[in-house]
N, C-alpha and C. Protein backbone atom coordinates (compact mmCIF):
# COMPACT_ATOMS: atom_id res chain seq x y z
N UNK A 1 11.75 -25.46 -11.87
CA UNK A 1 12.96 -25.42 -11.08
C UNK A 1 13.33 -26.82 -10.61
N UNK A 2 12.30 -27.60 -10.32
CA UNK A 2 12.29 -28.58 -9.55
C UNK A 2 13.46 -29.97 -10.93
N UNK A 3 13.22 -29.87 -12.49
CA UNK A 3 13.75 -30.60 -13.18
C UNK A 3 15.19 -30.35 -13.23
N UNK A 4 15.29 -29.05 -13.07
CA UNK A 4 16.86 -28.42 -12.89
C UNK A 4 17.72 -29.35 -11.79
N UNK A 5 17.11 -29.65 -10.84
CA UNK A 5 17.83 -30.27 -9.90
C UNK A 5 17.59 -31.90 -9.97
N UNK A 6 16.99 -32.51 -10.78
CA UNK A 6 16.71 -33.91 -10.77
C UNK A 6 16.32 -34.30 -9.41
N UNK A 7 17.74 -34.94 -9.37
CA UNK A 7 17.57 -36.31 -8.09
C UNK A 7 17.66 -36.28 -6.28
N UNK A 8 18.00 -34.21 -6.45
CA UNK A 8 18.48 -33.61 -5.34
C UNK A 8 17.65 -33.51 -4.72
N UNK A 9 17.31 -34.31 -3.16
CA UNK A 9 16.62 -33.45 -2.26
C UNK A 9 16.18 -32.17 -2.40
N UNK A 10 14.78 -31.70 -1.58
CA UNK A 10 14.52 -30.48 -1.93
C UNK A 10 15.06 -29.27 -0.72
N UNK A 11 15.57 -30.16 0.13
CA UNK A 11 16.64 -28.97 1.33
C UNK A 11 17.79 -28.49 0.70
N UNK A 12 18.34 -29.40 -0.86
CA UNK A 12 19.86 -29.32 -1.04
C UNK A 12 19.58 -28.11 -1.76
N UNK A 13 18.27 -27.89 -3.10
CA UNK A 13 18.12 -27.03 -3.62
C UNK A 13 18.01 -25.31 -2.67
N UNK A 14 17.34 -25.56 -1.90
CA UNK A 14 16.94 -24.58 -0.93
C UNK A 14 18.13 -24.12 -0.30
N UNK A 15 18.61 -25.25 0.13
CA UNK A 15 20.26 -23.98 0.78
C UNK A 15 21.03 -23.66 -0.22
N UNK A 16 20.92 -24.46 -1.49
CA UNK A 16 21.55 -23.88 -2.44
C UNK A 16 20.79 -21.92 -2.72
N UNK A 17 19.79 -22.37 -3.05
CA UNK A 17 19.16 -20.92 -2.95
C UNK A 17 19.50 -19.85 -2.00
N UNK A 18 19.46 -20.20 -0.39
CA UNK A 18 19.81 -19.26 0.45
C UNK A 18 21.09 -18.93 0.41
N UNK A 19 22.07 -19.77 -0.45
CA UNK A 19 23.73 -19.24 -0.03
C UNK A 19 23.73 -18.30 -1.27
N UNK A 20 22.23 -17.67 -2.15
CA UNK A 20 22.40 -16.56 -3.18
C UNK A 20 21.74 -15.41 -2.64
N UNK A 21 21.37 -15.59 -1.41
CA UNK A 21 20.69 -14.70 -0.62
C UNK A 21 22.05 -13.62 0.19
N UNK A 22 22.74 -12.75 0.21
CA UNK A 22 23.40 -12.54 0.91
C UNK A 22 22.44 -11.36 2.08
N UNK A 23 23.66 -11.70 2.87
CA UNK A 23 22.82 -11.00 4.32
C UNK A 23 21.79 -12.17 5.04
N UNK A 24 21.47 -12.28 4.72
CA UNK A 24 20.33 -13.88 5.54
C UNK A 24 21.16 -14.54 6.06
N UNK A 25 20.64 -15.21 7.46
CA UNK A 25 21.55 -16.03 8.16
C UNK A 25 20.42 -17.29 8.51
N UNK A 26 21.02 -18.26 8.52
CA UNK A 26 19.69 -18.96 8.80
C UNK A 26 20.19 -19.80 10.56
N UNK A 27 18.72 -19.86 11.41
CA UNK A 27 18.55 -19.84 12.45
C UNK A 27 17.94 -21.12 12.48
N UNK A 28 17.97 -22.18 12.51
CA UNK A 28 17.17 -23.42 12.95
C UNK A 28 16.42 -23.56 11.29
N UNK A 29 14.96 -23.49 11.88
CA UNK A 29 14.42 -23.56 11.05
C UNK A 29 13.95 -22.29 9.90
N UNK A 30 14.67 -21.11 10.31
CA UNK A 30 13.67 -19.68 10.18
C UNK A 30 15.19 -18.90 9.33
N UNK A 31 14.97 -18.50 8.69
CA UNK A 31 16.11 -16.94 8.00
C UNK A 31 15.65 -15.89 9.04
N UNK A 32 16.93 -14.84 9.19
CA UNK A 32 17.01 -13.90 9.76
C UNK A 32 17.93 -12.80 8.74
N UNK A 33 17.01 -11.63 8.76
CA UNK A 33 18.05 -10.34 7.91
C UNK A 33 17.93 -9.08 8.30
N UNK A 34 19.14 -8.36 9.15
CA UNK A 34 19.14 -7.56 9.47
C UNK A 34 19.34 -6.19 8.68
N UNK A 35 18.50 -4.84 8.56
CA UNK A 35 18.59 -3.79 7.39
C UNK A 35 18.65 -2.20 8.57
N UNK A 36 19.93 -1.83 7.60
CA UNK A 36 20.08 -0.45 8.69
C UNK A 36 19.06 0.22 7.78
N UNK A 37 18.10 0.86 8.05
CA UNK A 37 17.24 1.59 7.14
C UNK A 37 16.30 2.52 8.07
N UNK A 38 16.59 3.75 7.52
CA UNK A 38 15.50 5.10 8.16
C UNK A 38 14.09 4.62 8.41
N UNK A 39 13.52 5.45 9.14
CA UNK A 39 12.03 5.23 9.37
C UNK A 39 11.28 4.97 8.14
N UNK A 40 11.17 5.93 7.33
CA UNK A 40 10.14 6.35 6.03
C UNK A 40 10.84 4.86 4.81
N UNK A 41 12.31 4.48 5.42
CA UNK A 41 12.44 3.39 4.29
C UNK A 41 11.73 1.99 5.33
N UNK A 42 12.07 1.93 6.17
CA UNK A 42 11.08 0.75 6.84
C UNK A 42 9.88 0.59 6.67
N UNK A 43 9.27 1.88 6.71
CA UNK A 43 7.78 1.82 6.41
C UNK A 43 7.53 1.18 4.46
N UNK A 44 7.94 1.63 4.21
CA UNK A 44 8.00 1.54 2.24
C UNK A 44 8.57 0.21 2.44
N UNK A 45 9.44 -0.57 3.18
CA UNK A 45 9.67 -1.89 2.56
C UNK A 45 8.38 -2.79 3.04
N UNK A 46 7.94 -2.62 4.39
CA UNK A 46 7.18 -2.98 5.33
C UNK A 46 5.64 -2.87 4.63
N UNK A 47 5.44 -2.00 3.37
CA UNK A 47 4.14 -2.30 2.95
C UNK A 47 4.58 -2.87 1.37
N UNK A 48 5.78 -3.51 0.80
CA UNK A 48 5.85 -4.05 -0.03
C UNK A 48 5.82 -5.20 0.23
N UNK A 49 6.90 -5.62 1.29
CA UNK A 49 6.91 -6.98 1.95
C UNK A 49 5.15 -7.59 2.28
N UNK A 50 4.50 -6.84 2.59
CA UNK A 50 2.97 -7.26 2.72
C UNK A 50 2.40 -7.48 1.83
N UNK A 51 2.53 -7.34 0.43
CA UNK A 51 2.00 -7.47 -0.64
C UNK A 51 2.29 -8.92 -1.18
N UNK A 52 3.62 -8.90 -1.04
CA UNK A 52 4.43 -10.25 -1.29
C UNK A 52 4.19 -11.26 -0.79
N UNK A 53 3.79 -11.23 0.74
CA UNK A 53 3.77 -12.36 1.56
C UNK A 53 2.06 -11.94 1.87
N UNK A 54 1.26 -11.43 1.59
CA UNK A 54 0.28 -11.61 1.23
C UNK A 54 -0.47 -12.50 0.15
N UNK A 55 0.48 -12.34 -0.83
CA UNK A 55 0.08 -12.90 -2.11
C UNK A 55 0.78 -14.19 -1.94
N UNK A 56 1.62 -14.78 -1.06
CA UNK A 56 2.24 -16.19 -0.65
C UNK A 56 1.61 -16.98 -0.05
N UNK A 57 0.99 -16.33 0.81
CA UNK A 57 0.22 -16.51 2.19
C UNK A 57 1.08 -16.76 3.59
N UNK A 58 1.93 -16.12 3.67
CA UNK A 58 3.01 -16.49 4.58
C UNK A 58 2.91 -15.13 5.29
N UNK A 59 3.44 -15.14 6.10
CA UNK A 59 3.70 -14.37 7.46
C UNK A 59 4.91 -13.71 8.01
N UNK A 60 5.99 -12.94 7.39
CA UNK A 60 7.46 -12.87 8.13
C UNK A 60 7.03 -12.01 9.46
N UNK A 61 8.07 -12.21 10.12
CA UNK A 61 7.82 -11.64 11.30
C UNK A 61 9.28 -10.07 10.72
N UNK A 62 8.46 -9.05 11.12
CA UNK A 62 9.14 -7.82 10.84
C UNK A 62 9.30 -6.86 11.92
N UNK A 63 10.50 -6.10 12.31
CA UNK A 63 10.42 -5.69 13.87
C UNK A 63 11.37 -4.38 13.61
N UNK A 64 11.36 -3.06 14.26
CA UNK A 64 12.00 -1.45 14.24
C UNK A 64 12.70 -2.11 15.51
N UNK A 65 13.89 -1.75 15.36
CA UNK A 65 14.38 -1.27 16.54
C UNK A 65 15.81 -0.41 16.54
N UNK A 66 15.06 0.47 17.20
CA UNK A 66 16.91 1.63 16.86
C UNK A 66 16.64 2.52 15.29
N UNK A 67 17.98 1.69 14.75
CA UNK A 67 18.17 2.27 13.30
C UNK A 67 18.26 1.40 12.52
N UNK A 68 17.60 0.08 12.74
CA UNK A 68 17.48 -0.99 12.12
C UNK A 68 16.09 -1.89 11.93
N UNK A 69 16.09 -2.63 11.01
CA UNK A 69 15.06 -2.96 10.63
C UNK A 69 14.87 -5.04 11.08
N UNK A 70 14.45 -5.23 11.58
CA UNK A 70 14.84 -7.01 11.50
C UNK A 70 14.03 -8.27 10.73
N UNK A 71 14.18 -8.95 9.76
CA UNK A 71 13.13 -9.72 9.66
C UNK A 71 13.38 -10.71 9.77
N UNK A 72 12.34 -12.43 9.88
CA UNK A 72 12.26 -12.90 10.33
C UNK A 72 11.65 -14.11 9.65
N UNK A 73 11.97 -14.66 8.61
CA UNK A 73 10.93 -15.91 7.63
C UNK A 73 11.03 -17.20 7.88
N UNK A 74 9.79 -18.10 8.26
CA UNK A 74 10.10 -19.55 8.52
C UNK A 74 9.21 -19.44 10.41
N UNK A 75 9.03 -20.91 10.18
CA UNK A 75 8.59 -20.95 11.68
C UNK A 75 9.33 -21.94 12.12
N UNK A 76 9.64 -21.58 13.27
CA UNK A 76 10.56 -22.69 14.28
C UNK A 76 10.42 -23.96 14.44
N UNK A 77 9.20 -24.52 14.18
CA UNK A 77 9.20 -26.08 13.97
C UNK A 77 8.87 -26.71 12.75
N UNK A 78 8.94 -26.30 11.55
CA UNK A 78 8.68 -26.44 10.40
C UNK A 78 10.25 -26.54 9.04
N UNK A 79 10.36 -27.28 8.46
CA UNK A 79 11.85 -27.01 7.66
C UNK A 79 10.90 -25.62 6.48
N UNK A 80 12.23 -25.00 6.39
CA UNK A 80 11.84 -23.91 5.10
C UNK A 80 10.77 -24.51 3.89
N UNK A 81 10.49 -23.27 3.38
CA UNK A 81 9.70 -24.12 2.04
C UNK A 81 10.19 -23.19 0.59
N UNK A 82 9.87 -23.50 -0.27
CA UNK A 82 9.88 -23.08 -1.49
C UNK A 82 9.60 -20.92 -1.52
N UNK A 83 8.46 -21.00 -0.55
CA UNK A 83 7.56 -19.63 -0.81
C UNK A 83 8.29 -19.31 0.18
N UNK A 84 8.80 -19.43 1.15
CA UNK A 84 9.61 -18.54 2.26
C UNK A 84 10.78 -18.16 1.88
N UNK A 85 11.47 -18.92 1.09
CA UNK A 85 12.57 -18.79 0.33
C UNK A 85 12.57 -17.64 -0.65
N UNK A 86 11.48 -17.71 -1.35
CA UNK A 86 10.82 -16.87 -2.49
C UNK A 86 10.72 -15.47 -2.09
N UNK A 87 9.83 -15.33 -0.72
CA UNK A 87 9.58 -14.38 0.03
C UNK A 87 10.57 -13.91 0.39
N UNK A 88 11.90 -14.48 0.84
CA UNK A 88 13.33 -13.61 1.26
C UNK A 88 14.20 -12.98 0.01
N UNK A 89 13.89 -13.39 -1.03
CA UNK A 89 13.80 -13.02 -2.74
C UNK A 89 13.35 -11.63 -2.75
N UNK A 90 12.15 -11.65 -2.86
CA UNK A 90 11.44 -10.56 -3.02
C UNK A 90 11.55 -9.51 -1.54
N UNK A 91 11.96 -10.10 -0.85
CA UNK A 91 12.46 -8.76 0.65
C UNK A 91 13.32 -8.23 -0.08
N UNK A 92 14.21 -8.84 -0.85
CA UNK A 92 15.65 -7.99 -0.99
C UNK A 92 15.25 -7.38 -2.31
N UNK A 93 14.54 -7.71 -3.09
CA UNK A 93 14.43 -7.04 -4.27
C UNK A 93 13.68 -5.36 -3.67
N UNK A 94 12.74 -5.80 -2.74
CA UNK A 94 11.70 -4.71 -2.11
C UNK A 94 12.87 -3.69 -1.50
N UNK A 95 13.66 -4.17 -0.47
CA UNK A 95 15.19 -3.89 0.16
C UNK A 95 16.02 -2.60 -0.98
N UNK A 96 16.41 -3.47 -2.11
CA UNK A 96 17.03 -2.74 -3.14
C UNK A 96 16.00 -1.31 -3.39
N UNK A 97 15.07 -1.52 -4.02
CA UNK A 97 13.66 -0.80 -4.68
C UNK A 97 13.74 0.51 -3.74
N UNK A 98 13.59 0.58 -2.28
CA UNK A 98 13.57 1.54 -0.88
C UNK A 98 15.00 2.17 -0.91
N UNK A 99 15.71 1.56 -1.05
CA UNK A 99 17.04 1.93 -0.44
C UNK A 99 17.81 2.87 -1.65
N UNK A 100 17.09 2.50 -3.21
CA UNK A 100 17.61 3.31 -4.32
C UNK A 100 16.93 4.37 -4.41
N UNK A 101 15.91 4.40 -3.99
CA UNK A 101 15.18 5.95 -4.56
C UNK A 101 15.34 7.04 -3.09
């Protein structure tokens, strides 16, 4: 990926990436994505998302409240990275996967 972009900073690539993310908003340093989703689909994204960011080694922060789902990638004093980016990738693919069946 990295030859694709030559000479570009690696923040330019990265927000390039997040503006293919729809729904993500980004907060400082951290993405934020809010999902209206039932109990039984929170739970099913909530143990895919663990697999993912298990296998990253990263951490999103994931939270119920109401009839919504919230997550949370990146830490507040750190710029984004490659795998957090990746990881908001694979939320939405996980996202899609729950929400179709």
């Amino acid at each position: 990926m990295r030859a694709l972009f030559g000479g570009r900073t690696k923040h330019d690539y990265l927000s390039d990436a997040l503006t293919l993310l729809s729904g993500w908003t980004r907060e400082g340093e951290q993405i934020r994505r809010t999902l209206v989703i039932d109990d039984t689909q929170h739970a099913a994204l909530t143990e895919r998302v663990k697999v993912v960011a298990d296998a990253l080694h990263l951490r999103p922060e994931i939270s119920r409240r109401a009839d919504h789902t919230q997550i949370r990638v990146g830490h507040g004093n750190e710029p984004l990275s490659e795998g957090e980016v990746l990881l908001a990738a694979r939320i939405e693919d996980a996202y899609r996967a729950v929400t179709e069946s």
